[in-house]
N, C-alpha and C. Protein backbone atom coordinates (compact mmCIF):
# COMPACT_ATOMS: atom_id res chain seq x y z
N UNK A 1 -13.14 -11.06 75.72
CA UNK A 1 -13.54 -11.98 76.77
C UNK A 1 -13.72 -11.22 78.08
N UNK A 2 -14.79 -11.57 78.94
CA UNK A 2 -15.03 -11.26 80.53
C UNK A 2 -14.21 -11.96 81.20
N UNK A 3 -14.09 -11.52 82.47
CA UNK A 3 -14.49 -12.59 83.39
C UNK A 3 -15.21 -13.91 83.36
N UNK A 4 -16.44 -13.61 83.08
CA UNK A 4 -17.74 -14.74 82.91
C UNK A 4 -17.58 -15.58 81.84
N UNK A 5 -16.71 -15.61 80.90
CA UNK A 5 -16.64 -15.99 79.41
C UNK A 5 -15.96 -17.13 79.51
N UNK A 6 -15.86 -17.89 78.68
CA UNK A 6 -15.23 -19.56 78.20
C UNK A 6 -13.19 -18.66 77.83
N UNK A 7 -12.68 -19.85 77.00
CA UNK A 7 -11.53 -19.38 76.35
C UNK A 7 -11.38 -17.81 75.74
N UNK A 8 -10.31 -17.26 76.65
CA UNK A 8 -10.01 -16.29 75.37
C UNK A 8 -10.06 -16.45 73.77
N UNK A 9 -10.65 -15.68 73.37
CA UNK A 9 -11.19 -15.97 71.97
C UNK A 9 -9.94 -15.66 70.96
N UNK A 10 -9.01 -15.28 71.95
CA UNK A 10 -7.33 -15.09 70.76
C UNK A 10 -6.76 -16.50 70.92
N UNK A 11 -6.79 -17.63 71.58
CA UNK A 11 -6.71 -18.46 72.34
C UNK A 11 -6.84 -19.67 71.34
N UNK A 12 -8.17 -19.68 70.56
CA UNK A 12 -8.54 -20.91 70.15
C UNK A 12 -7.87 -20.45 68.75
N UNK A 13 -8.43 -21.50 67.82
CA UNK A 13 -8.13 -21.61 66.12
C UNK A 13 -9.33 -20.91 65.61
N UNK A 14 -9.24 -20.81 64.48
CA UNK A 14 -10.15 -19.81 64.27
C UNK A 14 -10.34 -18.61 64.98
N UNK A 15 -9.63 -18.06 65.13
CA UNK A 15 -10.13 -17.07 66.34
C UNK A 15 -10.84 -15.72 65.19
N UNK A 16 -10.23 -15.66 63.68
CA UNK A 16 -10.96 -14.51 63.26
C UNK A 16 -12.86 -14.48 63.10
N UNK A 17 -12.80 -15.95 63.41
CA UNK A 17 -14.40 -15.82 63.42
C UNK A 17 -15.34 -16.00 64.50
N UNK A 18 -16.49 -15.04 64.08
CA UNK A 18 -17.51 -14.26 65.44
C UNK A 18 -17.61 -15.93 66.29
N UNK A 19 -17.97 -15.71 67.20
CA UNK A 19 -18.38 -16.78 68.27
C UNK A 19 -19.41 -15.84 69.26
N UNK A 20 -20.76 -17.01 69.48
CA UNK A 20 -21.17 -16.34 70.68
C UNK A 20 -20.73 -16.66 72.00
N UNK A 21 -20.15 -16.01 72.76
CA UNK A 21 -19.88 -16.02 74.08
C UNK A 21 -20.72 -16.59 74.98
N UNK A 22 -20.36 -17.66 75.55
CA UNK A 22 -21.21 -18.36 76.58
C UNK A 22 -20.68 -17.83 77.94
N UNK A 23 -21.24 -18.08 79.40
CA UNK A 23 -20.27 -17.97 80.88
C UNK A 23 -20.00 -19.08 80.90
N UNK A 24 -18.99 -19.97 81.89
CA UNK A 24 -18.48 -20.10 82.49
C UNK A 24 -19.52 -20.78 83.31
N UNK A 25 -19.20 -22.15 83.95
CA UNK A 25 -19.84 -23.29 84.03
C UNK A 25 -20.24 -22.90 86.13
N UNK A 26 -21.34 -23.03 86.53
CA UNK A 26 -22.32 -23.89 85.67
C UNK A 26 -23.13 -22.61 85.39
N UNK A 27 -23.82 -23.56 83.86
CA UNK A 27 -24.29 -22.73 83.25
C UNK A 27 -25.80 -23.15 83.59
N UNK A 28 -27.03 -21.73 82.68
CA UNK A 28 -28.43 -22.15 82.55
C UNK A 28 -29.11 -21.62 81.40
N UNK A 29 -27.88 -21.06 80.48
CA UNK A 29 -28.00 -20.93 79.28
C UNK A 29 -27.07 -21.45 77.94
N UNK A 30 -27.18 -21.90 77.52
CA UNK A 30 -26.18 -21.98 76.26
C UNK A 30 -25.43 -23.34 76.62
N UNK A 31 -26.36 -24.02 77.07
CA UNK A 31 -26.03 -25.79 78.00
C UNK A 31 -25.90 -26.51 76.34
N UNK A 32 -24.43 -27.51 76.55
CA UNK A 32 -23.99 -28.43 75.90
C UNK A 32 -24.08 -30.02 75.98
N UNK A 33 -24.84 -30.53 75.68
CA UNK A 33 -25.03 -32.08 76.15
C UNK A 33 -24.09 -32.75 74.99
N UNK A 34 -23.64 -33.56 75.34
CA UNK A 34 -23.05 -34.65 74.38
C UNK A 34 -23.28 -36.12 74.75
N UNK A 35 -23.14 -36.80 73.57
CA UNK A 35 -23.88 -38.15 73.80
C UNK A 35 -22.96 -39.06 74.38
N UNK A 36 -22.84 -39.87 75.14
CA UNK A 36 -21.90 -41.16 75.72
C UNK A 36 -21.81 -42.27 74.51
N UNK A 37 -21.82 -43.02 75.41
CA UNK A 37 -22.05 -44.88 74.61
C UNK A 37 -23.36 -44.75 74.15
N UNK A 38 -23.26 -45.19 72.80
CA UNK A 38 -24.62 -45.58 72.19
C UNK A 38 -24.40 -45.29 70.84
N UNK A 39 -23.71 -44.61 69.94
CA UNK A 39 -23.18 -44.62 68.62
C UNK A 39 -21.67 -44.94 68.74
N UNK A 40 -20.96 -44.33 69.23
CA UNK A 40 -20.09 -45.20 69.12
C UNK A 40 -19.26 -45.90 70.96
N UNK A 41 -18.44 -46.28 71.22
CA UNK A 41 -17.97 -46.59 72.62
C UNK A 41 -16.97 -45.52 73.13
N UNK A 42 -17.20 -45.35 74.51
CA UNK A 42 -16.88 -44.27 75.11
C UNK A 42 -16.45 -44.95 76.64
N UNK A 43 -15.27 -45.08 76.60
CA UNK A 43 -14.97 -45.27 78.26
C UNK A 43 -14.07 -44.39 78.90
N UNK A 44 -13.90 -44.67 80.16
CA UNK A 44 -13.01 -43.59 80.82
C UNK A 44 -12.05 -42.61 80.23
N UNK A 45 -11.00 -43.56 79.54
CA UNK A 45 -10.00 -42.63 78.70
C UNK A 45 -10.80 -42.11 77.70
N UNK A 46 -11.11 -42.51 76.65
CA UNK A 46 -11.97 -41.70 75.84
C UNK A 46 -12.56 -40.19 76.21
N UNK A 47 -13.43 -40.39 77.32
CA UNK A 47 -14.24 -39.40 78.15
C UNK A 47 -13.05 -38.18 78.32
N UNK A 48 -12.45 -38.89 79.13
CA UNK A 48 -11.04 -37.79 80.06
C UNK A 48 -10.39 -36.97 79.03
N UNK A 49 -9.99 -37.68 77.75
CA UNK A 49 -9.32 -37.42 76.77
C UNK A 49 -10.57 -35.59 75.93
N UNK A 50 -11.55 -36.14 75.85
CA UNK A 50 -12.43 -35.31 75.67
C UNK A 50 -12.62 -33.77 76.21
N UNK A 51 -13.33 -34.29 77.69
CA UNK A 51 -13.49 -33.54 78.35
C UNK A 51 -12.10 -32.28 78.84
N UNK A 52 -11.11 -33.12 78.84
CA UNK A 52 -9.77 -32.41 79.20
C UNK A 52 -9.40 -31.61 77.75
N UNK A 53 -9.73 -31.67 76.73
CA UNK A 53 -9.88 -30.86 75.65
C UNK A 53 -11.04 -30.17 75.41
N UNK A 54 -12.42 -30.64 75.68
CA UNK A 54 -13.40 -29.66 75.66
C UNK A 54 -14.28 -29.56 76.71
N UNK A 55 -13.74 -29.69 78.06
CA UNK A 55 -14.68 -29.92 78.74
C UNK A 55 -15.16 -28.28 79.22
N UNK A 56 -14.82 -27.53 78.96
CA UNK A 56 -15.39 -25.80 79.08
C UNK A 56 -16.59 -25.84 78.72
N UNK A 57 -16.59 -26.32 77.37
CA UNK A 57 -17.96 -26.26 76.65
C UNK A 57 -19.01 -27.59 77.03
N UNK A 58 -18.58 -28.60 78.11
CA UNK A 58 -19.60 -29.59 77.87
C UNK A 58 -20.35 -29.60 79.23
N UNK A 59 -21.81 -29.04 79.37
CA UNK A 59 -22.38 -29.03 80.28
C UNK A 59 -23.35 -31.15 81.26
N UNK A 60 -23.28 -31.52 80.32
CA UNK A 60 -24.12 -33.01 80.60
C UNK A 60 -23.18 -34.20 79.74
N UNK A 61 -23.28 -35.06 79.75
CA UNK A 61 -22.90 -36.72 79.37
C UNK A 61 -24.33 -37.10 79.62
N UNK A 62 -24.90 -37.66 78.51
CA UNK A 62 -25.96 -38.72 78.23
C UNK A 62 -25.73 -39.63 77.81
N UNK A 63 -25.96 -40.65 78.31
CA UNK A 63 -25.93 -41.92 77.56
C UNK A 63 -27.48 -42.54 77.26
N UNK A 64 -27.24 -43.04 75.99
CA UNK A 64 -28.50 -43.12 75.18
C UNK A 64 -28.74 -44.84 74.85
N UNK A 65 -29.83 -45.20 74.77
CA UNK A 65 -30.08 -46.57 74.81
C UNK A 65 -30.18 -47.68 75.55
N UNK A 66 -29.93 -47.35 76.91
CA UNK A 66 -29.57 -47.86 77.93
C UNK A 66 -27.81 -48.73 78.03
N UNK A 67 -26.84 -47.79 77.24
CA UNK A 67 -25.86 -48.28 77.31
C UNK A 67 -25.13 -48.57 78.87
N UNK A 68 -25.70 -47.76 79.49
CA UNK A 68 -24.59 -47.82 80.69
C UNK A 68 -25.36 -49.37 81.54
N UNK A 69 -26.18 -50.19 80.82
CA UNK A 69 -26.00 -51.10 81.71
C UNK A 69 -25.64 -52.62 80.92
N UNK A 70 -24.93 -52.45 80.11
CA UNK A 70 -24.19 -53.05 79.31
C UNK A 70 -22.41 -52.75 80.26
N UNK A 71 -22.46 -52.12 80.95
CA UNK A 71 -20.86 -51.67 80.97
C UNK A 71 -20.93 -52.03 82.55
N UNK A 72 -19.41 -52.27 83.01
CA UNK A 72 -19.25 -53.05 84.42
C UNK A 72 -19.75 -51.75 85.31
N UNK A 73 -20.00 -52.00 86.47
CA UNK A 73 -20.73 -50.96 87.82
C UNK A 73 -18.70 -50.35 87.57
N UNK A 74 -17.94 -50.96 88.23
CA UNK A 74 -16.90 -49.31 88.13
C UNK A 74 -16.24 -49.07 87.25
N UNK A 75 -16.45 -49.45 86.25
CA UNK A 75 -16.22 -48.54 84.79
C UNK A 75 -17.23 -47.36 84.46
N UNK A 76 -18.70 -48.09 85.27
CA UNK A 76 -19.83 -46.78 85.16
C UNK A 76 -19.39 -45.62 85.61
N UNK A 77 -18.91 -46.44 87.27
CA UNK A 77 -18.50 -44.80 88.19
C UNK A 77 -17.35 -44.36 87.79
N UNK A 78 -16.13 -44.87 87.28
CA UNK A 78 -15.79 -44.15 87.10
C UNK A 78 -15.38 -43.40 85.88
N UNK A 79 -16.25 -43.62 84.85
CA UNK A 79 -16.78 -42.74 83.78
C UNK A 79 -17.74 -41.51 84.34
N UNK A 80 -18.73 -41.81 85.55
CA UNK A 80 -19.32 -40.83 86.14
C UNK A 80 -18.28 -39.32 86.97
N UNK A 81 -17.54 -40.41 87.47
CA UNK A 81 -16.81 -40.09 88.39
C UNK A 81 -15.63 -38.86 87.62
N UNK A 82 -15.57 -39.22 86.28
CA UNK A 82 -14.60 -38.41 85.29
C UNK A 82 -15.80 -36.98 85.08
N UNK A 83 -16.93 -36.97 84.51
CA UNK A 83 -17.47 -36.64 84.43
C UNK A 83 -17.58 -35.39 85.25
N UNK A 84 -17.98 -36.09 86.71
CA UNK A 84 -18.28 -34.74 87.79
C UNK A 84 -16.76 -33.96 87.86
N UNK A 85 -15.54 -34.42 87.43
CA UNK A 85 -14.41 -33.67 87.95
C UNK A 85 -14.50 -32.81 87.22
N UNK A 86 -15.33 -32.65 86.16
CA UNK A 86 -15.34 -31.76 85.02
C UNK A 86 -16.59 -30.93 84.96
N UNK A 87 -17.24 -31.00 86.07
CA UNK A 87 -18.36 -30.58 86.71
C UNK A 87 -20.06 -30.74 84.95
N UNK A 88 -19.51 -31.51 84.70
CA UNK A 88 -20.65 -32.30 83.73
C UNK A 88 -21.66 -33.05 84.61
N UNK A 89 -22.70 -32.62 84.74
CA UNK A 89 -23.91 -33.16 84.73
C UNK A 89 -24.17 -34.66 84.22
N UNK A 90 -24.71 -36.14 84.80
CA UNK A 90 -24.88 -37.22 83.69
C UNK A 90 -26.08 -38.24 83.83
N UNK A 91 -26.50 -37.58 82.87
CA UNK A 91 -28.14 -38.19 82.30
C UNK A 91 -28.32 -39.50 81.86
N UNK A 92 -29.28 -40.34 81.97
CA UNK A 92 -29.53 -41.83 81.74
C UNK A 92 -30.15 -41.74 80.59
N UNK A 93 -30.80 -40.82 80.26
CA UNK A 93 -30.65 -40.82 78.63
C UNK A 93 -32.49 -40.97 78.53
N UNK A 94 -33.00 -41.86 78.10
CA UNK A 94 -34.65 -41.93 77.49
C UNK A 94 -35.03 -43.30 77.87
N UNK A 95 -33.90 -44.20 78.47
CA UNK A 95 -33.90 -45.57 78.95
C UNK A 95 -35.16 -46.40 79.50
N UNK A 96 -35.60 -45.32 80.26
CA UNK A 96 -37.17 -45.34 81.24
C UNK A 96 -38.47 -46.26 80.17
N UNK A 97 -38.29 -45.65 79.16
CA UNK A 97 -39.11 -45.89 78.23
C UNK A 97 -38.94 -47.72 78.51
N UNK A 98 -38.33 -48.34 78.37
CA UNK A 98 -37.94 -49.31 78.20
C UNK A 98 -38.27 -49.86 79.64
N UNK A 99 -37.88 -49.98 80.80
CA UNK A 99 -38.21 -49.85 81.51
C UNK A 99 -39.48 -49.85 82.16
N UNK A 100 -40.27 -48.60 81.36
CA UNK A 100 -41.75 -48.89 82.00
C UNK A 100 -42.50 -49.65 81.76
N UNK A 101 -41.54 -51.02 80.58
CA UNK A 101 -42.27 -52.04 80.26
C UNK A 101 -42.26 -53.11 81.12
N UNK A 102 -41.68 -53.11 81.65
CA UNK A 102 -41.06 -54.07 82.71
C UNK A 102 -41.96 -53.97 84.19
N UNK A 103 -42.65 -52.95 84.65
CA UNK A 103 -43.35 -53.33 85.29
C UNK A 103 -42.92 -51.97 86.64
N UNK A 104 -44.15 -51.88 87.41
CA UNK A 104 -43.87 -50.86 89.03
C UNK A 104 -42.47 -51.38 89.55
N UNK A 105 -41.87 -52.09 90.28
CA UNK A 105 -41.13 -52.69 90.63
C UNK A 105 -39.77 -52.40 89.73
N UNK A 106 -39.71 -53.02 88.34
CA UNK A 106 -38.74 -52.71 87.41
C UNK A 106 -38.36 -51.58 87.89
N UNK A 107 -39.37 -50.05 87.49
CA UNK A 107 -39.07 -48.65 87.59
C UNK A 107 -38.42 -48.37 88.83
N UNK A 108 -38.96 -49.02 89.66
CA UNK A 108 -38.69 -48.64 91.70
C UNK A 108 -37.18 -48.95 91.84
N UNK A 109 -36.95 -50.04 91.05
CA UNK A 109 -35.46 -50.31 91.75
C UNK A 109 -34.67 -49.64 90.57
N UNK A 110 -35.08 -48.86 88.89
CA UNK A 110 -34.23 -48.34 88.02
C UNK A 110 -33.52 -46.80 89.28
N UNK A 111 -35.22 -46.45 89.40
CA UNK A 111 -34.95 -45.27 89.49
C UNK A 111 -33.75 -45.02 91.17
N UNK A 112 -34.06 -46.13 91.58
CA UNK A 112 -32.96 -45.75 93.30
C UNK A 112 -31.43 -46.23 92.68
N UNK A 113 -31.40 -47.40 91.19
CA UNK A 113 -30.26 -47.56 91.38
C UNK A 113 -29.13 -46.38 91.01
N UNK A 114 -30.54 -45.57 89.79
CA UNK A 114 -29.68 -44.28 88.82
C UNK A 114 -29.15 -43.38 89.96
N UNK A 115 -29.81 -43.20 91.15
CA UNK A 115 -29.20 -42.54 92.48
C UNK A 115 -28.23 -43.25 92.95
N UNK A 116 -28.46 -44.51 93.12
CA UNK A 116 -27.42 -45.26 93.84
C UNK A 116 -25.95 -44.79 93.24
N UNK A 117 -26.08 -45.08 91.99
CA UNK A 117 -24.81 -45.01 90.88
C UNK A 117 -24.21 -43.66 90.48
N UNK A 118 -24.70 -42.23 91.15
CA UNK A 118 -24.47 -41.34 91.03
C UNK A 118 -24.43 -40.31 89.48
N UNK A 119 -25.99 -40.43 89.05
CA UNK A 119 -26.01 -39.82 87.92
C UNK A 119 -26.67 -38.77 88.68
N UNK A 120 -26.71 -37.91 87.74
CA UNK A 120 -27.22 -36.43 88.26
C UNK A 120 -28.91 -36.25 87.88
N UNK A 121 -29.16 -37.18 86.47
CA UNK A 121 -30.42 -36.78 85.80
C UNK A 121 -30.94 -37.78 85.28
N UNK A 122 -32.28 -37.77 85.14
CA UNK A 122 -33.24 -38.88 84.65
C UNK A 122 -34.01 -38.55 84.18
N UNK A 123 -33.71 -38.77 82.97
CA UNK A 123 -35.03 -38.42 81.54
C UNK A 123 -36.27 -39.65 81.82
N UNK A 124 -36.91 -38.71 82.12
CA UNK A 124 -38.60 -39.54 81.90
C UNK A 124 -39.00 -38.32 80.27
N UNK A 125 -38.74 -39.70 79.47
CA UNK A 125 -38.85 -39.28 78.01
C UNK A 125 -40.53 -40.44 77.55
N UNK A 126 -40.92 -39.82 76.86
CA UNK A 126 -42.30 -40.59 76.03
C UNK A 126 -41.85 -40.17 74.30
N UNK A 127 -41.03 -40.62 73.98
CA UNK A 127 -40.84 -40.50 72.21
C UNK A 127 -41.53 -41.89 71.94
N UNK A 128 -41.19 -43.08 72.51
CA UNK A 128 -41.65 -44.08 71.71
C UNK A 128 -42.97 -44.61 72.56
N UNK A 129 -43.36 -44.19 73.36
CA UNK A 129 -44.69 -44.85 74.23
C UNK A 129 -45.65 -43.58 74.49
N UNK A 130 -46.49 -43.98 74.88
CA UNK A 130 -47.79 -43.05 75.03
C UNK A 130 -47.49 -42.81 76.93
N UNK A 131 -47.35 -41.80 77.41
CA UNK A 131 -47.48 -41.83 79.01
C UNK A 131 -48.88 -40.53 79.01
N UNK A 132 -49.65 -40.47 79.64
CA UNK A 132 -50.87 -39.64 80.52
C UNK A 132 -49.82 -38.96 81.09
N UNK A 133 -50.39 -37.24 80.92
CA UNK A 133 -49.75 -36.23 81.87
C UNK A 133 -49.81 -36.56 83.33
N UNK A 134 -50.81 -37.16 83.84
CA UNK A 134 -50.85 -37.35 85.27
C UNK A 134 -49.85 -38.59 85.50
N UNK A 135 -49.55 -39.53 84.58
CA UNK A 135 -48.76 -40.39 85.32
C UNK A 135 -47.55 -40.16 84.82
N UNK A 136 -47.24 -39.00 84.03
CA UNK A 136 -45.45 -38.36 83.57
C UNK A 136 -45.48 -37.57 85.07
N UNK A 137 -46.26 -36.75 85.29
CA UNK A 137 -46.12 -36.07 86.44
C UNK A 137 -45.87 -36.46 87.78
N UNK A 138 -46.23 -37.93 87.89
CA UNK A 138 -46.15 -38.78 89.20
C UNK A 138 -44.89 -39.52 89.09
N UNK A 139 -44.32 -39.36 87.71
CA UNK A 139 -42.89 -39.98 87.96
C UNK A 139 -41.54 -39.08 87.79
N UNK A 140 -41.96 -38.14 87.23
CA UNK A 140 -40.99 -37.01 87.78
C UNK A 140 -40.84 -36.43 89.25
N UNK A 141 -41.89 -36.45 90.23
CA UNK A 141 -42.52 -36.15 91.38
C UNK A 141 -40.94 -37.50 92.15
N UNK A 142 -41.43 -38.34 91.68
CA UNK A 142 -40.78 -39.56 92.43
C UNK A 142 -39.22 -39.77 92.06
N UNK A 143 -38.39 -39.25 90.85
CA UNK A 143 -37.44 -38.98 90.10
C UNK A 143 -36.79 -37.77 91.12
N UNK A 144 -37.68 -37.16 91.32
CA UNK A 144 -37.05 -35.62 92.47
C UNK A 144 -37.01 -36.53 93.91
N UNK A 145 -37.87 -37.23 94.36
CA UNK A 145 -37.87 -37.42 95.57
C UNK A 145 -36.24 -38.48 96.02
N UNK A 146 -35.27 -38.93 94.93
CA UNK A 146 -34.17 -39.46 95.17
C UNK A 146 -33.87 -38.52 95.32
N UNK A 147 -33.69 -37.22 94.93
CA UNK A 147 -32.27 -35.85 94.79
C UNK A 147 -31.75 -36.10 93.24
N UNK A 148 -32.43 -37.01 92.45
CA UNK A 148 -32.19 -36.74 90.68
C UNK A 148 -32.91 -35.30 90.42
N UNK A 149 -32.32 -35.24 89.06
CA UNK A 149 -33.16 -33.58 88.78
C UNK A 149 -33.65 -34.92 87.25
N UNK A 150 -35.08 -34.57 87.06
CA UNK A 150 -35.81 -34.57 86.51
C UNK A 150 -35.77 -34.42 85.07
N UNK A 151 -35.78 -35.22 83.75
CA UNK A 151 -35.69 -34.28 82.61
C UNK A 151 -36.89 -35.01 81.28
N UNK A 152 -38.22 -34.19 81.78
CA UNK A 152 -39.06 -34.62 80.99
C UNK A 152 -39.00 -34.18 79.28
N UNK A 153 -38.93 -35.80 78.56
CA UNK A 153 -38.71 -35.18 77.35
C UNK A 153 -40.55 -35.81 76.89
N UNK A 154 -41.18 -34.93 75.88
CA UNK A 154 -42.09 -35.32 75.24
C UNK A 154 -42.20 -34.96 74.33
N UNK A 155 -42.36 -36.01 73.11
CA UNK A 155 -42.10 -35.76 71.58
C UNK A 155 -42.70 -37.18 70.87
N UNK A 156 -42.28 -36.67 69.61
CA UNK A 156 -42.36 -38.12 68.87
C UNK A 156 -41.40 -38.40 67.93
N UNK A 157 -40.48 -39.47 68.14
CA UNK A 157 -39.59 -39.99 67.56
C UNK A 157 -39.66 -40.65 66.29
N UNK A 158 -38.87 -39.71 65.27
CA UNK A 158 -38.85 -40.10 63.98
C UNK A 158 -37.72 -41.22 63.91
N UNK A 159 -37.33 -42.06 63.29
CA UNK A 159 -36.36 -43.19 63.11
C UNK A 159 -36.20 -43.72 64.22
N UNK A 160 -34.58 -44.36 64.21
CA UNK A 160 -34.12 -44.93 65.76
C UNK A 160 -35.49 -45.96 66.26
N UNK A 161 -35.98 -46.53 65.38
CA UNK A 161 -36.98 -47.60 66.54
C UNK A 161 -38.69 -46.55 66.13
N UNK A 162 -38.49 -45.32 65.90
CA UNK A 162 -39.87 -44.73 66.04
C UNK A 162 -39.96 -44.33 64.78
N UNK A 163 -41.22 -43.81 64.11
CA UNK A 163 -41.90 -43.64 63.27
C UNK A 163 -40.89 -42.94 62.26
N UNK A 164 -41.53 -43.41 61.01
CA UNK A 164 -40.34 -42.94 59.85
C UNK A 164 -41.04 -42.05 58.90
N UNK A 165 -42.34 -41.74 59.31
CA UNK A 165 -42.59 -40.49 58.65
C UNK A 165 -43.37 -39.86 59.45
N UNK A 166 -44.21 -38.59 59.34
CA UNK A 166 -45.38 -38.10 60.01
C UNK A 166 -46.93 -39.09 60.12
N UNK A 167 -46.80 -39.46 58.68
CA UNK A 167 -48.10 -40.00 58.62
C UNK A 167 -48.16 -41.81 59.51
N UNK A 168 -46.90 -42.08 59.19
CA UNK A 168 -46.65 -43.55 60.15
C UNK A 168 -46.82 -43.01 61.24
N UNK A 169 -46.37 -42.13 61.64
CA UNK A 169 -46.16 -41.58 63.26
C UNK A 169 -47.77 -41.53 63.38
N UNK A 170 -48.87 -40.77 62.92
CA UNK A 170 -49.74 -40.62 63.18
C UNK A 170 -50.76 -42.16 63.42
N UNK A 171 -50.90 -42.92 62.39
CA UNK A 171 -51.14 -44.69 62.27
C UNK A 171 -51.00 -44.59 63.73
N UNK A 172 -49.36 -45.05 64.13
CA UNK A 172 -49.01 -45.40 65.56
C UNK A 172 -49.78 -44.86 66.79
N UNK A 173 -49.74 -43.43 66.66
CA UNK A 173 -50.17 -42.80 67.81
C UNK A 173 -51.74 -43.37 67.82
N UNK A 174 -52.37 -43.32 66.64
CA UNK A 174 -53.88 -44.01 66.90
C UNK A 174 -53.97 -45.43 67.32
N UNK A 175 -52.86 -45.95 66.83
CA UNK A 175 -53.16 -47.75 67.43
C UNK A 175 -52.92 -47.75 68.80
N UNK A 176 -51.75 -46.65 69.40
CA UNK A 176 -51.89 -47.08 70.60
C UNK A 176 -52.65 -46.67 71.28
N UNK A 177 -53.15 -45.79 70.83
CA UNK A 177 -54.48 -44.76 72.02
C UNK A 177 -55.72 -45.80 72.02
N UNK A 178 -55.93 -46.56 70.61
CA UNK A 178 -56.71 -47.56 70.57
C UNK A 178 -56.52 -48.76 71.16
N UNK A 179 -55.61 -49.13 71.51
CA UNK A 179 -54.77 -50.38 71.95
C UNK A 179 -54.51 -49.94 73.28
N UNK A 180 -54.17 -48.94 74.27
CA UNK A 180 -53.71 -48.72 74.98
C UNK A 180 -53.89 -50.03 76.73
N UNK A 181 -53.09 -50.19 77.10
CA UNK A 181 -53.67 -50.90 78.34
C UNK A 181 -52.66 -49.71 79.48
N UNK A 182 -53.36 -50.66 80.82
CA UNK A 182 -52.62 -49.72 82.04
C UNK A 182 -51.54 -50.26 82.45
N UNK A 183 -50.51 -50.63 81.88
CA UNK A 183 -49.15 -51.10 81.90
C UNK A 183 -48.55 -49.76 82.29
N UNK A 184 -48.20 -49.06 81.50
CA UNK A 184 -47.26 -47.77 81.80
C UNK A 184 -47.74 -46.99 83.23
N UNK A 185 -49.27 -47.00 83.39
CA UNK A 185 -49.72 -46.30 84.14
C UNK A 185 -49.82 -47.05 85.85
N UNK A 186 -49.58 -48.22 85.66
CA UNK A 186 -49.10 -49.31 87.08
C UNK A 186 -47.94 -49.14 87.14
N UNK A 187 -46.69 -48.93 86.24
CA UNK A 187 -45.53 -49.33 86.65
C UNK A 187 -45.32 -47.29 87.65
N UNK A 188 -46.39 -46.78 86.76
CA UNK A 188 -45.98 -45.24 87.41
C UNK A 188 -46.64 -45.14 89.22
N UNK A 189 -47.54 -46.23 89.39
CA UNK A 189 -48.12 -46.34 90.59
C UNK A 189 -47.04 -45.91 91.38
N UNK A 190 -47.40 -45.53 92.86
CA UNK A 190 -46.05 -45.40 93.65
C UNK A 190 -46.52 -46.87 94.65
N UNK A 191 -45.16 -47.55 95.34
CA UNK A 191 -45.49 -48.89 95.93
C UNK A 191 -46.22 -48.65 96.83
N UNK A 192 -47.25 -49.36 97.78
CA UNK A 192 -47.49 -49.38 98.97
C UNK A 192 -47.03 -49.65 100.01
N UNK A 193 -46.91 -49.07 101.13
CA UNK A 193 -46.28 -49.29 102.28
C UNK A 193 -47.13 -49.69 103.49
């Protein structure tokens, strides 16, 4: 072990076997995300209990599905609030998606509340919707302009709600390019002033 290094490697279990050596937080390589609420429930103690056993290795908390707005405002923070003591990063997960159905307005007040509420990151993800590079780009643009850091995911989602094979996936992607309206691309409008 360095300086720069996680646990002494005589330290843990297993110790006769190789490990790659990560540094010492914060990191910009060898980043650990783990998932929140959304497979199974995760509140404060849970978290603390975690993190205070692995929190060396856990760079982010995501919560996936839009769980965190199922859960009371200070149980949020202070699940957030556990989080930053452990200098974890915490992401809203792919939620947006959902969201950009809802309309300009919907997005305007998601995106000030995810600041309001003190998450660190906001996935502007397209697994299950079609977004135009120019209007992913205009909402990451606006995602930075709170002081969120940005986390564009683009892919295509097999199970979970999205396509269950390649060739379904493909079907989809043509109906909506065929189908497409400017829903996603209004809610990415920025408001007028």
């Amino acid at each position: 072990m360095t300086p720069d290094t996680l646990t002494a490697t005589d330290e843990l279990a297993f110790s006769f076997l190789r490990a790659n050596h990560r540094p010492s937080k914060p990191r910009t390589r060898g980043v650990t995300e783990i998932r929140g609420p959304y497979y199974s429930v995760m509140g404060p103690r849970y978290l603390r209990d975690v993190l205070e056993t692995m929190g060396e290795h856990v760079d982010a908390l995501k919560f996936a599905g839009g769980s965190f707005t199922l859960i009371p405002e200070q149980t949020l923070r202070e699940i957030i609030k556990i989080a930053h003591e452990h200098d974890v990063l915490v992401s809203t997960g792919g939620f947006i998606e959902h969201v950009l159905t809802q309309g300009p307005d919907a997005v305007e007040q998601y995106i000030d509340e995810v600041a309001r509420l003190g998450f660190d990151i906001l996935e502007v993800s397209a697994g299950f919707i079609s977004i135009p590079t120019d209007d992913m780009l205009r909402l990451v643009e606006r995602v930075q302009r709170t002081g969120l850091k940005a986390k564009p995911e683009v892919g295509i989602q097999f199970g979970a709600g999205g396509a269950t094979t390649p060739k379904s996936s493909s079907r989809r992607a043509h109906a909506m390019s065929a189908t497409r309206s400017t829903s996603h691309a209004d809610a990415l409008t920025p408001a007028r002033t």
